[in-house]
Protein backbone atom coordinates (compact mmCIF):
# COMPACT_ATOMS: atom_id res chain seq x y z
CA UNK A 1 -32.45 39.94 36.84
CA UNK A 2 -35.28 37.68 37.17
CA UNK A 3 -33.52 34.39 39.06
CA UNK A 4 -34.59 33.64 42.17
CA UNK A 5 -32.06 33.68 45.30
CA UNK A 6 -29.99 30.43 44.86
CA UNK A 7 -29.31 31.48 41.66
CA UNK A 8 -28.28 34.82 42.29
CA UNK A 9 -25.38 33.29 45.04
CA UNK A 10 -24.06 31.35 42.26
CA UNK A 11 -24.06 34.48 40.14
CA UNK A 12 -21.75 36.21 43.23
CA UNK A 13 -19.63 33.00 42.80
CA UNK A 14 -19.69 33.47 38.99
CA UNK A 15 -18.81 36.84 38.83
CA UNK A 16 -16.01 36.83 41.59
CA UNK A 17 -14.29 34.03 39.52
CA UNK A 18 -14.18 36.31 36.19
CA UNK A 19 -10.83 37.65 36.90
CA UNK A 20 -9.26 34.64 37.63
CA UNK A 21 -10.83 33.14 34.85
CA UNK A 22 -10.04 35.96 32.14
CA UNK A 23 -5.84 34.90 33.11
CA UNK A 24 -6.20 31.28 32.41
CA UNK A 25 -6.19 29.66 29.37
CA UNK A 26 -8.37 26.12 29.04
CA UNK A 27 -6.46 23.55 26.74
CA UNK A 28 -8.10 21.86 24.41
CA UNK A 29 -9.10 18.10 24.86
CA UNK A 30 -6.31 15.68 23.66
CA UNK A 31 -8.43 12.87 21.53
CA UNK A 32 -7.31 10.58 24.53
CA UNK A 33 -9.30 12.54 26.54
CA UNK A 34 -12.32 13.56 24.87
CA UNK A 35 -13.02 9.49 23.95
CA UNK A 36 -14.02 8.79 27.53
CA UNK A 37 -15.95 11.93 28.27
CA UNK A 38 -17.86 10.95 25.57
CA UNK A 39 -18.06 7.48 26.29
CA UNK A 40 -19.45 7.84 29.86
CA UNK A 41 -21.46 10.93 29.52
CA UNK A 42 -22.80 11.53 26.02
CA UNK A 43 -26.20 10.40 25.51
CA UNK A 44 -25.36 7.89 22.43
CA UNK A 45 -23.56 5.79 24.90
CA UNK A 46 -26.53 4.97 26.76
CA UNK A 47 -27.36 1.38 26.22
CA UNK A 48 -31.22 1.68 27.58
CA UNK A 49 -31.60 4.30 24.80
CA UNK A 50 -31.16 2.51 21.90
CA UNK A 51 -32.25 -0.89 20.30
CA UNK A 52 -31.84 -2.74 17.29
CA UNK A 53 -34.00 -2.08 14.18
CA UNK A 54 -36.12 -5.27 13.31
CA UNK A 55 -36.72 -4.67 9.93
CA UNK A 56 -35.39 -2.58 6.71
CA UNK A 57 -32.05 -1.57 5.17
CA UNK A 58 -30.92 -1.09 8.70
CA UNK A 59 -32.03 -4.21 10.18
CA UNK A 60 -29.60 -5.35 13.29
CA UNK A 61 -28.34 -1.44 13.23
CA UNK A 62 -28.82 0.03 17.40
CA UNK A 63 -31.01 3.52 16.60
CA UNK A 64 -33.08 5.27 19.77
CA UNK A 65 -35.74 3.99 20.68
CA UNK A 66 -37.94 7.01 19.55
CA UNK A 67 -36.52 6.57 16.09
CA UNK A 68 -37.08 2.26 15.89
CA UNK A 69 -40.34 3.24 16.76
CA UNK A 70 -41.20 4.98 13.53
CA UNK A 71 -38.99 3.17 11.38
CA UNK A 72 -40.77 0.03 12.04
CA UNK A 73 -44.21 2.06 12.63
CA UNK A 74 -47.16 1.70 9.66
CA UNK A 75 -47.53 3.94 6.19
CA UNK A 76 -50.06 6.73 6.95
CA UNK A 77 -51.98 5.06 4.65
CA UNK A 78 -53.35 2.09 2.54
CA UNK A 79 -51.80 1.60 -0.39
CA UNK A 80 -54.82 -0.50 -2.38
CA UNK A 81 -56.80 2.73 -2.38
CA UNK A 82 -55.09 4.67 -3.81
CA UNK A 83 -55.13 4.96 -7.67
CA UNK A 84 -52.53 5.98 -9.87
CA UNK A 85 -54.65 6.93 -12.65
CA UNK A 86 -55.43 10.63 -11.34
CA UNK A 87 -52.36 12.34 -11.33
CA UNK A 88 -52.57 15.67 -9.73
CA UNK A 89 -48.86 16.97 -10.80
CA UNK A 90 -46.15 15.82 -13.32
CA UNK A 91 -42.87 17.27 -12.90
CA UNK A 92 -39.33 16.33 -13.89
CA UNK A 93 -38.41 17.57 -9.89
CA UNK A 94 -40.16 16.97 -6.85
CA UNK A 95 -38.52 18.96 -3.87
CA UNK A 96 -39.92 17.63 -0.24
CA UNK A 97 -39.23 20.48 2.17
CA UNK A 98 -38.08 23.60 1.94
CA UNK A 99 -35.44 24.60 4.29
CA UNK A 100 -31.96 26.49 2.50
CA UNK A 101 -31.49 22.68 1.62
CA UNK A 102 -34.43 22.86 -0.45
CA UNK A 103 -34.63 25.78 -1.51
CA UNK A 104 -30.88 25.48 -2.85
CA UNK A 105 -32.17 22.41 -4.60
CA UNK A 106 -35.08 24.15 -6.58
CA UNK A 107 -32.98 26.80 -7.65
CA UNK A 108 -30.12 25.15 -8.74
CA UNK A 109 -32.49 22.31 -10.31
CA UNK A 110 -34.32 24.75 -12.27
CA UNK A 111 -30.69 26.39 -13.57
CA UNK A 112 -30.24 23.48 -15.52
CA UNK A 113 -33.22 23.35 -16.71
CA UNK A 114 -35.60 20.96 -14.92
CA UNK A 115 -39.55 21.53 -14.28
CA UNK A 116 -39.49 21.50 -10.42
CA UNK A 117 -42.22 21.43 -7.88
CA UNK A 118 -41.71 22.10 -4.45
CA UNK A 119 -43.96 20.59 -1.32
CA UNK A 120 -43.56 21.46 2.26
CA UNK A 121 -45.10 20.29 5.43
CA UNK A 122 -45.64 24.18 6.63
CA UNK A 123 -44.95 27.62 5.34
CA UNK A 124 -42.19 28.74 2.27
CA UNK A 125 -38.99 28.36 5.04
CA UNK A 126 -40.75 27.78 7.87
CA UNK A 127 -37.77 25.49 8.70
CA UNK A 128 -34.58 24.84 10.96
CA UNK A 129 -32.92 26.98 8.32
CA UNK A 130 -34.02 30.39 9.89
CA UNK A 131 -33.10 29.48 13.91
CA UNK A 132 -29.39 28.65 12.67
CA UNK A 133 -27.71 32.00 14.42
CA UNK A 134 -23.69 31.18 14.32
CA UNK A 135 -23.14 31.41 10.88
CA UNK A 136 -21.92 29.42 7.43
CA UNK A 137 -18.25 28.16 7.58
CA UNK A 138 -16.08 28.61 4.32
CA UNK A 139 -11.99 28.69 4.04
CA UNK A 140 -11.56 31.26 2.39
CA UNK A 141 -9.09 33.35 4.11
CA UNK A 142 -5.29 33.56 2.40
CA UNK A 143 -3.99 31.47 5.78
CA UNK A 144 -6.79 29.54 5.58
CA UNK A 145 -7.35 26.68 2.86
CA UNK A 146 -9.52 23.40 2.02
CA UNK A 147 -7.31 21.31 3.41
CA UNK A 148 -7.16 22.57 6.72
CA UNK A 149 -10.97 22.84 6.86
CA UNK A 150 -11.00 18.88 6.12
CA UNK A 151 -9.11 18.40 9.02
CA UNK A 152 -10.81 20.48 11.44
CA UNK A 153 -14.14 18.24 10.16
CA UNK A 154 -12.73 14.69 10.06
CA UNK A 155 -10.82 15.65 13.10
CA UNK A 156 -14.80 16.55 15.02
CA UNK A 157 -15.89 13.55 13.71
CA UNK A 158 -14.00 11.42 15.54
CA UNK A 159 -12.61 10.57 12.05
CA UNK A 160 -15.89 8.50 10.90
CA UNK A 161 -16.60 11.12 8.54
CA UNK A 162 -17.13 9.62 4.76
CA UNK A 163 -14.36 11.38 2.98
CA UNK A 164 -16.14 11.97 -0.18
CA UNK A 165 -18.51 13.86 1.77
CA UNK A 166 -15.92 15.59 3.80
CA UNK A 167 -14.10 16.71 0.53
CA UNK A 168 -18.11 18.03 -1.33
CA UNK A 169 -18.33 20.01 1.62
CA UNK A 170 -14.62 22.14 2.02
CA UNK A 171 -14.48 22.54 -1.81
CA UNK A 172 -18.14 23.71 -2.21
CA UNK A 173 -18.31 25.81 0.82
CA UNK A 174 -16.73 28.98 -1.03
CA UNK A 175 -18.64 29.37 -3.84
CA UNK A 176 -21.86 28.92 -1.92
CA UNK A 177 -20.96 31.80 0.41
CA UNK A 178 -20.17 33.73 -3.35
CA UNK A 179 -23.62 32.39 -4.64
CA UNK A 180 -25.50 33.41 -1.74
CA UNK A 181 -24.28 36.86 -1.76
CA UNK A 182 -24.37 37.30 -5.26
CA UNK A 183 -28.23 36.39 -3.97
CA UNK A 184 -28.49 39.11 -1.92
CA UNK A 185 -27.13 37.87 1.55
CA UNK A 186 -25.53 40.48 3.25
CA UNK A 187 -22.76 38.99 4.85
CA UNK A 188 -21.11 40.69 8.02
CA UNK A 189 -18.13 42.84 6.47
CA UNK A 190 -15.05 44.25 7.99
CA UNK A 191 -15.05 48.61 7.49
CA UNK A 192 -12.47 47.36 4.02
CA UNK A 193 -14.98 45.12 2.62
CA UNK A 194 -13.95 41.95 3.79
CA UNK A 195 -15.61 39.24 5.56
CA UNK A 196 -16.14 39.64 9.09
CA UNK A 197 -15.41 35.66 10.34
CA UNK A 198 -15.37 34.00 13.46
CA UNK A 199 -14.14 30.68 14.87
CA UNK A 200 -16.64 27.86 15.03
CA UNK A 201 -16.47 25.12 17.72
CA UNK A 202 -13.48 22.52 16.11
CA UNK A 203 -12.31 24.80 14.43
CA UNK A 204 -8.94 25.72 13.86
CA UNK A 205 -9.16 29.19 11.37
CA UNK A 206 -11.35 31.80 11.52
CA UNK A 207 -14.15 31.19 8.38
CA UNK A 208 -18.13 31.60 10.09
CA UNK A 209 -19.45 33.52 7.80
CA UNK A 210 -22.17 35.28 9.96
CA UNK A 211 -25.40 37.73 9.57
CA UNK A 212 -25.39 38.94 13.10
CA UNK A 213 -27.46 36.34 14.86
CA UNK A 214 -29.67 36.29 11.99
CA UNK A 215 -27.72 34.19 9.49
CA UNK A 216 -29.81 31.31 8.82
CA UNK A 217 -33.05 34.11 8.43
CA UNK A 218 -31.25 36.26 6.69
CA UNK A 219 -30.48 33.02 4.03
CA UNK A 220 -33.63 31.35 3.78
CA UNK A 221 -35.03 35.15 3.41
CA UNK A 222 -32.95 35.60 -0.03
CA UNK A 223 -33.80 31.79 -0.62
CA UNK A 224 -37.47 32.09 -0.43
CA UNK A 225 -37.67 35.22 -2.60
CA UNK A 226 -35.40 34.02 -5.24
CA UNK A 227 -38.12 31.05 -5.24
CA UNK A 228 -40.73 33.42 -5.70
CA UNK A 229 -39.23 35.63 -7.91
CA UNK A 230 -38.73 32.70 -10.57
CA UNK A 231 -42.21 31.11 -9.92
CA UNK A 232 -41.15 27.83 -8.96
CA UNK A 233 -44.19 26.06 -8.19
CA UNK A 234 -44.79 25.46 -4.34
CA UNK A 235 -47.88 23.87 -2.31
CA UNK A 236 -47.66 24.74 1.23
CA UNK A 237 -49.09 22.57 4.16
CA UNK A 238 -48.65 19.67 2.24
CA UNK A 239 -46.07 17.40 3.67
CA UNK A 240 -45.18 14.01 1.88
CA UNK A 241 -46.63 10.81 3.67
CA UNK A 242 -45.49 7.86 1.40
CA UNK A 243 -43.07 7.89 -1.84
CA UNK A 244 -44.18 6.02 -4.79
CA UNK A 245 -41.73 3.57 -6.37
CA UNK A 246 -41.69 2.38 -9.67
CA UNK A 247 -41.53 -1.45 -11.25
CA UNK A 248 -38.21 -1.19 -10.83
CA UNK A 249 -38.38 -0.40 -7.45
CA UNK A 250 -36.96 3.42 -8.16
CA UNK A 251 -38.95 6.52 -6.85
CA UNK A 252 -41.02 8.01 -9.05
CA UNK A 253 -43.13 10.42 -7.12
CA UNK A 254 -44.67 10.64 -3.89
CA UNK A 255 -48.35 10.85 -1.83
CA UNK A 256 -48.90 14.79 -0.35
CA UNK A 257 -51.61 15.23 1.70
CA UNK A 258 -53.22 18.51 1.90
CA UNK A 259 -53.54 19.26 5.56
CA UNK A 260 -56.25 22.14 5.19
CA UNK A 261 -58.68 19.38 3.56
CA UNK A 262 -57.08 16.15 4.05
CA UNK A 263 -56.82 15.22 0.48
CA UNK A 264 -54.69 13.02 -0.78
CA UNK A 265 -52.56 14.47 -4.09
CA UNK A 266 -49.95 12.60 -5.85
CA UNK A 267 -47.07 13.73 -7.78
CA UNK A 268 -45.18 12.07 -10.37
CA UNK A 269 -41.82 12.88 -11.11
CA UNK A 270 -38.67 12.31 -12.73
CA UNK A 271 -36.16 13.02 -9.88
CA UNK A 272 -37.50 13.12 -5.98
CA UNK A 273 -35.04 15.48 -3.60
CA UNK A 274 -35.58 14.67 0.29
CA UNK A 275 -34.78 17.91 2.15
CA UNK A 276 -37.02 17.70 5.11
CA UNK A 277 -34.89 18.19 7.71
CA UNK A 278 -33.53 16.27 10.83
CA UNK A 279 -35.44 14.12 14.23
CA UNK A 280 -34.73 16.83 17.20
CA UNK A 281 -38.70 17.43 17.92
CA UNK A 282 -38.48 13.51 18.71
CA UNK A 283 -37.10 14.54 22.12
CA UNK A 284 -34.85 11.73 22.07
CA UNK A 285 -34.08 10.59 25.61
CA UNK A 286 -36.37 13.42 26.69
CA UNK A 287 -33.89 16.12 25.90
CA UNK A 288 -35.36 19.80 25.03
CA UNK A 289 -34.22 20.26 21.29
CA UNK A 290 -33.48 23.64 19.59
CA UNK A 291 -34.84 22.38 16.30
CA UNK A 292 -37.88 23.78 14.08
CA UNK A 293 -41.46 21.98 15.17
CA UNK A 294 -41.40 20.52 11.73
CA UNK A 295 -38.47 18.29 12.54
CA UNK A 296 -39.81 14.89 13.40
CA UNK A 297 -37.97 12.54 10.78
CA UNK A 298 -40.56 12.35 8.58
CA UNK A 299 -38.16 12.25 5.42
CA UNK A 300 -36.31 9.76 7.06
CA UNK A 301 -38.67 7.47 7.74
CA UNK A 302 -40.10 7.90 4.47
CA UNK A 303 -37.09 7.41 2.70
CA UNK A 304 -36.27 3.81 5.19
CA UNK A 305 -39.78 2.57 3.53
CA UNK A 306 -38.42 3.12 0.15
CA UNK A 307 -35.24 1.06 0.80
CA UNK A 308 -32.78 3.76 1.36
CA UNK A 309 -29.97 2.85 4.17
CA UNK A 310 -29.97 5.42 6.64
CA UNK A 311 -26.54 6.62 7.72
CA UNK A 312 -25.08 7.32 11.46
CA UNK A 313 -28.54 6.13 13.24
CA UNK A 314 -26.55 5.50 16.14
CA UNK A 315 -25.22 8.75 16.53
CA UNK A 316 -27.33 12.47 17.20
CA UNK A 317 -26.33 15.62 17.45
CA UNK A 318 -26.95 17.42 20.19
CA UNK A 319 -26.70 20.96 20.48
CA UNK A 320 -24.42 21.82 23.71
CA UNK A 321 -26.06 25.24 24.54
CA UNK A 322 -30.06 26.42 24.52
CA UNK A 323 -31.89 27.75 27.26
CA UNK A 324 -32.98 26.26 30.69
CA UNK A 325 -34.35 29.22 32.17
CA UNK A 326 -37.22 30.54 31.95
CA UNK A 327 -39.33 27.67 31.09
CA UNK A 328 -41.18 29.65 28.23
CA UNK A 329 -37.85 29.47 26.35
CA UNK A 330 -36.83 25.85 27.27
CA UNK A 331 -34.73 24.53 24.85
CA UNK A 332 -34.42 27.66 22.45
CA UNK A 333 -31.26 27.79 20.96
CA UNK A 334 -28.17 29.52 22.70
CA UNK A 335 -26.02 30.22 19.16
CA UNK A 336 -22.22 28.68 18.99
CA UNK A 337 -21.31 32.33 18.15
CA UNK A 338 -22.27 33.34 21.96
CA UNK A 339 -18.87 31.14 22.69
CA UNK A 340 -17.10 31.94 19.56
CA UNK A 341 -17.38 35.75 21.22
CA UNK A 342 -15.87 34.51 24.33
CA UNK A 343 -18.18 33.75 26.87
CA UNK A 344 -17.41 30.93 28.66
CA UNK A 345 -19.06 28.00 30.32
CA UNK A 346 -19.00 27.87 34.28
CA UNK A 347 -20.72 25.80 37.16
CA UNK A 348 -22.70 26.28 39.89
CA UNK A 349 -19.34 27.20 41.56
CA UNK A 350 -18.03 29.59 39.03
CA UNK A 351 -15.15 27.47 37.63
CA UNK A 352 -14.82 27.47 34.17
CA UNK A 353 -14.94 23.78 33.14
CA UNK A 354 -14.15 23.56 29.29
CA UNK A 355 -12.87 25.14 26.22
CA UNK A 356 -15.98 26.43 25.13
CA UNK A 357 -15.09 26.06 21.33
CA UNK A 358 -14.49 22.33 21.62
CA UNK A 359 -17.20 20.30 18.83
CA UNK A 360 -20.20 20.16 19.63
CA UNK A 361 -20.57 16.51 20.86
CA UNK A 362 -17.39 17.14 23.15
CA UNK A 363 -19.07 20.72 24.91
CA UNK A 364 -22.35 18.64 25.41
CA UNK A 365 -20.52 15.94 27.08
CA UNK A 366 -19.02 18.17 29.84
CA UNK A 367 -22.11 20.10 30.69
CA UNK A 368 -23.87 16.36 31.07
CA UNK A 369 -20.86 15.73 33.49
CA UNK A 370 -20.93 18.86 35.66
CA UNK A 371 -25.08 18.00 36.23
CA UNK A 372 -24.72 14.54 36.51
CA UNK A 373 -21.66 13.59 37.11
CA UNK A 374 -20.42 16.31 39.37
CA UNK A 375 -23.36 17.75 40.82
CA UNK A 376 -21.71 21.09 40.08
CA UNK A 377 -24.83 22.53 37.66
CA UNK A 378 -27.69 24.70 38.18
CA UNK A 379 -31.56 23.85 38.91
CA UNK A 380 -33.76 26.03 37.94
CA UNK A 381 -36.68 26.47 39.74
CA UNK A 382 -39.06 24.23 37.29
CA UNK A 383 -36.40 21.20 37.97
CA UNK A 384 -33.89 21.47 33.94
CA UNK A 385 -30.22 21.22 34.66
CA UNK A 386 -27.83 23.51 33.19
CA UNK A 387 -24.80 25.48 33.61
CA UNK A 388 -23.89 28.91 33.17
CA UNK A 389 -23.32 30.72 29.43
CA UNK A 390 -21.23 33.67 31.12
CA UNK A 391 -22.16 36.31 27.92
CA UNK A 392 -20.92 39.43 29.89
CA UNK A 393 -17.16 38.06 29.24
CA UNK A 394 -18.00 38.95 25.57
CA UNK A 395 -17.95 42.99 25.93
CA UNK A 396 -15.51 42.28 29.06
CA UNK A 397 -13.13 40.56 26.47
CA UNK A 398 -14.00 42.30 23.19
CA UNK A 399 -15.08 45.46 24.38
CA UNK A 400 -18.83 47.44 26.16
CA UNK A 401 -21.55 47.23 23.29
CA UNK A 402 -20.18 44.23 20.91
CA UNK A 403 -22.74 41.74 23.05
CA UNK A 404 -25.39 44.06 21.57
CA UNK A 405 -24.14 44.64 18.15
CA UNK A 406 -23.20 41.09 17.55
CA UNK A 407 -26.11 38.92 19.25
CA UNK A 408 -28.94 41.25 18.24
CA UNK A 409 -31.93 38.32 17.99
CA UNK A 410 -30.72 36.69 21.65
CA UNK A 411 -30.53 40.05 23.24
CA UNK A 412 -34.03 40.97 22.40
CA UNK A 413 -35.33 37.39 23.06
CA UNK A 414 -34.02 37.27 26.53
CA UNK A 415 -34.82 40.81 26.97
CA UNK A 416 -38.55 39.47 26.78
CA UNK A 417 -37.93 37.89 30.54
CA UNK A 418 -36.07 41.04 31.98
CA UNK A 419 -33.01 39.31 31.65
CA UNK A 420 -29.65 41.22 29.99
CA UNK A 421 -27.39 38.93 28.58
CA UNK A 422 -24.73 41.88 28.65
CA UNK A 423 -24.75 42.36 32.08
């Protein structure tokens, strides 16, 4: 393995512990005690972070400061020259980005009927879509159910969910996983047919619906072809830059600008669908991100000029596990399904120091604690922070050869560095 000495003794200490480790069994977090992990460690709580939006739908709402900046930045351009007398496209749909959220939308929008036209800032699904790993959650187990899978959600959002949403969500998630197959995803199956599912972090059922490591490629692959195959019209490298609103003040249309010339194009439609992704490639409070490059909140901010209300500025997500080391791969995501498997998370002194299948916001939390708070994490030699992802527990647990059958993509990308997350 390629880790310099230091690293290596904690390795000793890691790999002495395993026994010990593979007896107990970490409790989860009572909400009691999660609320002031959260509060003292996760990065939302930082007051210097964040300030209050000046202007817009949001105005007096606390946002980071690499977000406020945008939201109250200038339009890309001037709106007295340009002229809505050239129209370069008329459609009843207008799709902006084209991750499986938009290419869901053009399908389904076309289904019933609808002229659609789809613009993206890069390639067909060159999104966040195809570096999602972990899988697609669904109940749809016999002890499973809908109403169980509400609770797990509300229950990892700290109850602030919006019901409504919630309830979309648990009822739709089945017959997507149906539709997609019907597709031409090929799910993971059991040797009878079934669906091979894991447990996702809150969870309380098993219902990740995986592809390997692949799942999110292996969707926006059927996505994109479907697309293709019913000639939905597409420009690529033609991200939006302003939306155009009516004299009622409604959107009808938006400003592209083709990034190969620089020419402006404007579309006129019926029905605009915002699918352009989320804000990790802001680096908010100089965290690496395991988002797409094309993730910079340009919807969002597009969408706050328009009038829309933004929900949740005040809260980001952020991704517990991705890598510190080697620097070539900072930040690259470190799938939820490496934890689902059971490896666990241990410090610098081998002690396993969370249920690793806690939510997302709760997992982050305690690694920020054991590097900052405790001192117990691991530098690596370019100065990141991080903790251990002990991955050899998986075929120690579930048996030699499942690390390589089950985390295909991660094995091969670490492989790159001489480094063997089985062993």
């Amino acid at each position: 393995m390629p880790y310099p000495s230091y690293m290596e003794e904690s390795i000793r200490k890691l790999e002495a512990s395993r026994e010990k480790r593979l007896q107990e069994v970490v409790p989860r977090l009572t909400d009691e005690e999660k609320a002031p992990l959260l509060k003292e460690f996760h990065p939302d709580f930082i007051e210097a972070g964040m300030r209050e939006l000046l202007v817009g739908p949001n105005k007096g709402g606390r946002t980071p400061n690499e977000m406020a900046d945008l939201l109250e930045g200038n339009s890309r351009i001037n709106p007295d020259k340009i002229s809505l007398d050239k129209v370069d496209y008329d459609t009843d749909v207008l799709i902006i980005g084209f991750g499986g959220a938009g290419a869901s939308a053009a399908l389904l929008a076309q289904e019933n009927g609808a002229k659609v036209l789809v613009a993206t800032k890069l390639r067909l699904g060159d999104a966040n879509t195809v570096g999602a790993q972990a899988g697609t959650q669904a109940a749809d187990r016999p002890e499973d159910s809908q109403r169980i899978h509400y609770i797990d959600t509300v229950g990892g959002g700290h109850y602030d969910n919006i019901p409504e949403l919630v309830e979309a969500l648990v009822k739709d998630a089945p017959t997507v996983i149906k539709w997609l197959e019907d597709l031409g995803v090929c799910w993971d199956k059991n040797p009878d047919g079934s669906m091979h599912e894991l447990s996702g972090g809150g969870a309380s059922k098993l219902r990740l619906h995986s592809c390997r490591d692949y799942t999110g490629l292996e969707e926006m692959r059927v996505l994109r072809d479907e697309v293709k195959n019913r000639d939905i019209e597409y420009l690529e490298f033609a991200p939006a830059i302003e939306l155009i609103l009516d004299d009622k003040g409604q959107v009808a249309g938006a400003v592209l600008v083709n990034l190969e010339t620089n020419e402006l194009i404007l579309v006129k439609a019926k029905a605009v669908v915002m699918a352009t992704g989320g804000m990790g490639r802001l680096h908010i409070q100089n965290f690496p991100t395991t988002n797409h490059y094309g993730a910079t909140a340009d919807g969002l901010v597009l969408a706050y000029r328009a009038g829309a209300e933004l929900l949740y500025i005040d809260t980001m997500q952020y991704h517990p596990t991705g890598a510190a080391y080697p620097i070539q791969i900072l930040g690259q995501l470190v799938t939820e399904k490496v934890r689902t498997l059971s490896a666990q998370l241990v410090n610098i002194e081998g002690d396993q120091f969370i249920m690793p299948l806690e939510p997302r916001d709760v997992v982050a939390s305690a690694i920020i604690r054991e590097c900052r708070g405790r001192n117990k994490g691991i530098e690596t030699p370019t100065g990141e922070l991080g903790v251990w992802l002990d991955s050899p527990m998986i075929d120690i647990i579930r048996g030699e050869g499942t690390v390589n059958r089950e985390l295909p993509a991660m094995v091969r990308q670490f492989a790159r560095f001489n480094i063997d997350i089985s062993k």
